[in-house]
C-alpha atoms as a PDB file:
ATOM      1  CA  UNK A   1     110.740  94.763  85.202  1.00  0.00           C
ATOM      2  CA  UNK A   2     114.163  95.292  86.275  1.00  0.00           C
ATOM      3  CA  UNK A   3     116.259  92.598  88.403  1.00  0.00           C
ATOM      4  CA  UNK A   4     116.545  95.337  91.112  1.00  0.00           C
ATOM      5  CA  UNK A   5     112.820  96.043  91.212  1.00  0.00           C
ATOM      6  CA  UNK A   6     112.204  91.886  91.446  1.00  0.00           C
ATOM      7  CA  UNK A   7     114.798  91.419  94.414  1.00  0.00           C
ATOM      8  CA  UNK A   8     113.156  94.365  96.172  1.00  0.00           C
ATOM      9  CA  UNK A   9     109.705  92.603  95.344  1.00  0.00           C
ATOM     10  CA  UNK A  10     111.107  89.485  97.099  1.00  0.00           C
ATOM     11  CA  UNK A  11     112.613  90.811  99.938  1.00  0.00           C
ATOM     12  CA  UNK A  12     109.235  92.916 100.723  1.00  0.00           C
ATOM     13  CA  UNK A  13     107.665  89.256 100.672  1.00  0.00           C
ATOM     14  CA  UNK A  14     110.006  87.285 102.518  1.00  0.00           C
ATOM     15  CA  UNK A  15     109.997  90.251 104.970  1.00  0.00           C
ATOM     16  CA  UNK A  16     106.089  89.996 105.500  1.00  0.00           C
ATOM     17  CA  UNK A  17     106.277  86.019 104.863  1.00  0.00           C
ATOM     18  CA  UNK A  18     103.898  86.386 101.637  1.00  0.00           C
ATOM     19  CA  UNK A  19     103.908  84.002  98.318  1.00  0.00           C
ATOM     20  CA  UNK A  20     106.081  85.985  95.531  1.00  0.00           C
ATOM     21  CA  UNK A  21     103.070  86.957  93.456  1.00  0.00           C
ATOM     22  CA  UNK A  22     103.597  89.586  90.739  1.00  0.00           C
ATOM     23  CA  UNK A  23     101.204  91.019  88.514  1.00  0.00           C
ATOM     24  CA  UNK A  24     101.220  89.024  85.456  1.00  0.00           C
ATOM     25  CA  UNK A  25     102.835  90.292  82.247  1.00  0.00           C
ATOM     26  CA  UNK A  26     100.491  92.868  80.246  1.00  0.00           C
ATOM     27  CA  UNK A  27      97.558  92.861  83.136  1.00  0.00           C
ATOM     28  CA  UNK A  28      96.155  96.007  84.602  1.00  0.00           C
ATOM     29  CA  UNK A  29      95.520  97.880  87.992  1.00  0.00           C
ATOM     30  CA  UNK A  30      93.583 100.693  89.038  1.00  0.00           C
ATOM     31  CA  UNK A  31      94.970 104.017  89.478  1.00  0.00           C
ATOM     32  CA  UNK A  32      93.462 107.135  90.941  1.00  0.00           C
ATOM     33  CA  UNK A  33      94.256 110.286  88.786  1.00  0.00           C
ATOM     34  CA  UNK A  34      95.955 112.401  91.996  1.00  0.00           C
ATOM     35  CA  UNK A  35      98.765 109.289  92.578  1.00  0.00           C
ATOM     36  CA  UNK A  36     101.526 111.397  90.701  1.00  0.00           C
ATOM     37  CA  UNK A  37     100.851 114.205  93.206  1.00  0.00           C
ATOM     38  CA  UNK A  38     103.906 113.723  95.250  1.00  0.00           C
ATOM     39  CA  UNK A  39     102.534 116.443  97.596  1.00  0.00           C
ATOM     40  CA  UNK A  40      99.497 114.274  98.945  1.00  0.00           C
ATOM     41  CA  UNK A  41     100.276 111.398 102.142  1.00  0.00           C
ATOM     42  CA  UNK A  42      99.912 108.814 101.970  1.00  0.00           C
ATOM     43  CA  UNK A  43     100.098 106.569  99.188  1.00  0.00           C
ATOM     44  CA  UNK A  44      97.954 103.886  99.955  1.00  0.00           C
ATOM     45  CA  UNK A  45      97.813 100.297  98.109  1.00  0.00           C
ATOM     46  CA  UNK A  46      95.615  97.367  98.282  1.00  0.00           C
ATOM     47  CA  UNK A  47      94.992  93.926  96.263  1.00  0.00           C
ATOM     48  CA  UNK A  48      91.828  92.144  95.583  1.00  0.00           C
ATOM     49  CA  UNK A  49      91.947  88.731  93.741  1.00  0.00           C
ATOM     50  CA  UNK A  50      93.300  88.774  90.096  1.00  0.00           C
ATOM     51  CA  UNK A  51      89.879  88.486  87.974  1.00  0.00           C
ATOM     52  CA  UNK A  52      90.385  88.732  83.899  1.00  0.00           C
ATOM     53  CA  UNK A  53      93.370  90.999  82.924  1.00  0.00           C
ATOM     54  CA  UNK A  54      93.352  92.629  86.332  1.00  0.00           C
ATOM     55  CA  UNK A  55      96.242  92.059  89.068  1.00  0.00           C
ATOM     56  CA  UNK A  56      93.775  93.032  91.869  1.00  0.00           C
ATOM     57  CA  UNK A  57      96.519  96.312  92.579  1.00  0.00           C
ATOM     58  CA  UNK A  58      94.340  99.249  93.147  1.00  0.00           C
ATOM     59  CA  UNK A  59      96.802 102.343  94.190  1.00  0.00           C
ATOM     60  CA  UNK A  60      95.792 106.244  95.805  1.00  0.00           C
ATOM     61  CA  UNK A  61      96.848 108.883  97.279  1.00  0.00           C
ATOM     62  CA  UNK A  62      95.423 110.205 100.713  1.00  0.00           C
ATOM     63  CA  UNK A  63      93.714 108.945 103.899  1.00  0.00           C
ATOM     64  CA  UNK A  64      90.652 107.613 102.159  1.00  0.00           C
ATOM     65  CA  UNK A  65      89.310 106.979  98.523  1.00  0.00           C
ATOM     66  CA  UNK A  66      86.383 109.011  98.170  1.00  0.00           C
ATOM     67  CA  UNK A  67      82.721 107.189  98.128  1.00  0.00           C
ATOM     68  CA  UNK A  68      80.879 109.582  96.015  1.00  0.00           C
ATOM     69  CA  UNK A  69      83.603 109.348  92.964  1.00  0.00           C
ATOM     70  CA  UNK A  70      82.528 106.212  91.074  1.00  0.00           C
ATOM     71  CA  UNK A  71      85.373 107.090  88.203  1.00  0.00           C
ATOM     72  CA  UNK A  72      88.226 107.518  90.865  1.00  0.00           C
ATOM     73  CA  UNK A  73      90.536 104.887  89.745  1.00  0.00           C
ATOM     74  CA  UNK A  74      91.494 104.670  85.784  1.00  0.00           C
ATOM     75  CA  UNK A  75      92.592 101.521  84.325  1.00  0.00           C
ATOM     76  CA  UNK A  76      96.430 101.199  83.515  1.00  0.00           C
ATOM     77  CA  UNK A  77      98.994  98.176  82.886  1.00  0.00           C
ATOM     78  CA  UNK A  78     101.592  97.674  85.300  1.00  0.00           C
ATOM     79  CA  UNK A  79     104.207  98.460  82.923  1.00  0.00           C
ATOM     80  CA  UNK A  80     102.882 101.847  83.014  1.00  0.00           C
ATOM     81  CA  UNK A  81     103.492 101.993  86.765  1.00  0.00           C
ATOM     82  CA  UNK A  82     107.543 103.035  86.694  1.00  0.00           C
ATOM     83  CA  UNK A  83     106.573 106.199  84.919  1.00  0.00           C
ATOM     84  CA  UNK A  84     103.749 106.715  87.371  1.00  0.00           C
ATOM     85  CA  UNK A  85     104.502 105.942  90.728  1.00  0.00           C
ATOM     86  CA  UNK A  86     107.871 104.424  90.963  1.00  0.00           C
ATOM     87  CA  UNK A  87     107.184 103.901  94.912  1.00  0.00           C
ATOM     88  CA  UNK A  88     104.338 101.375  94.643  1.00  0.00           C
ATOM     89  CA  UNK A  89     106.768  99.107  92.802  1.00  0.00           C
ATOM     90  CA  UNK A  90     108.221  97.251  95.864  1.00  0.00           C
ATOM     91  CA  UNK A  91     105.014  96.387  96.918  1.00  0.00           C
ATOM     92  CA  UNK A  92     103.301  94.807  93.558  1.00  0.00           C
ATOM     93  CA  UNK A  93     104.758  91.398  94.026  1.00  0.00           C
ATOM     94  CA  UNK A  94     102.815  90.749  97.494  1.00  0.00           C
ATOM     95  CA  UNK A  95      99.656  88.138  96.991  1.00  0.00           C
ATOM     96  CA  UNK A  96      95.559  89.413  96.950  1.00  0.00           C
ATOM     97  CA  UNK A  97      94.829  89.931 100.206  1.00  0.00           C
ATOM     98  CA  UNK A  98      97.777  92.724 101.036  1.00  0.00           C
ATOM     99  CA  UNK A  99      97.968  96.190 102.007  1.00  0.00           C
ATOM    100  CA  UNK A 100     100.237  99.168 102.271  1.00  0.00           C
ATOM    101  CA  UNK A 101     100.801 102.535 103.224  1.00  0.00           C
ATOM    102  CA  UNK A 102     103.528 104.770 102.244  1.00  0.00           C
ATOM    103  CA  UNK A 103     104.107 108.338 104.534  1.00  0.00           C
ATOM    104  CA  UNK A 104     107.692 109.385 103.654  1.00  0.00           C
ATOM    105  CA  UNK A 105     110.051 107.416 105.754  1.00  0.00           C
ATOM    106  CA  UNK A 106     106.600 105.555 107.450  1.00  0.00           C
ATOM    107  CA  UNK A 107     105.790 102.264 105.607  1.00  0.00           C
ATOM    108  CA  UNK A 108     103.400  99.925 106.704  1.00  0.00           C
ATOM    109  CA  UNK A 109     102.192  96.422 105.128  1.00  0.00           C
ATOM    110  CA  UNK A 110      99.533  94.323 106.563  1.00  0.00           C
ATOM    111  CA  UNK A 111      97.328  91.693 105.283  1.00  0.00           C
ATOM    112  CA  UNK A 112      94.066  92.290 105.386  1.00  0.00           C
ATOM    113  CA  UNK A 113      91.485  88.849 104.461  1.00  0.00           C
ATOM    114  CA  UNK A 114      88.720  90.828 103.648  1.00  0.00           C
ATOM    115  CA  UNK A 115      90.154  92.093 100.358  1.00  0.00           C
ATOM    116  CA  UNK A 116      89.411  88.733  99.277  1.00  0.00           C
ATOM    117  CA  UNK A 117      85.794  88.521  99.803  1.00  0.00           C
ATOM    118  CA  UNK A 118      84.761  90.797  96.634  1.00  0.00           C
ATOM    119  CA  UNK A 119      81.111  90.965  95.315  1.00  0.00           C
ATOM    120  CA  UNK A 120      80.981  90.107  91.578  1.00  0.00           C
END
């Protein structure tokens, strides 16, 4: 990851007050199949705890993910992300337990505990 892309990761957490907590080198996130659909608001992001070779970064476009779609997010590695969705980058740094949503100029971050109360 670029230098640029990890000072605008620490900014967004100093901003919000949140541990600097990037993905770790080589792990995965989940990523619906309609996120390089530029043409769908918002983009939405959210981050359970890491578990295994996951970062917890599950990433969508749209106002909700849909229930009855059980294979809605696809497995990718970070590194991937530039190439898919460039605008999620900022936020990948922020610890489990963090939120946002991206409407063209509208961004919005919030922590939200219950992300880190996940069923096994």
């Amino acid at each position: 990851m670029s230098n640029s892309v990890e000072q605008r990761q620490r900014q967004m957490c100093e901003r919000h007050q949140a541990d600097f907590c990037p993905p770790a080198v080589g792990s995965k996130l989940g990523i619906a199949r309609d996120v390089v659909r530029k043409d769908i608001l918002p983009l939405n992001g959210l981050r359970h705890p890491v578990v295994r070779d996951t970062c917890g970064w599950y990433i969508w476009r749209g106002e909700e993910i849909p229930q009855d779609d059980d294979d809605y997010f696809d497995p990718m590695h970070v590194s991937h992300l530039p190439e898919e969705c460039p605008e999620a980058l900022p936020f990948l740094a922020l610890p489990p337990g963090w939120r946002f949503l991206v409407a063209g100029d509208y961004v919005d971050v919030w922590y939200d505990e219950s992300l880190l109360h996940v069923e096994e």
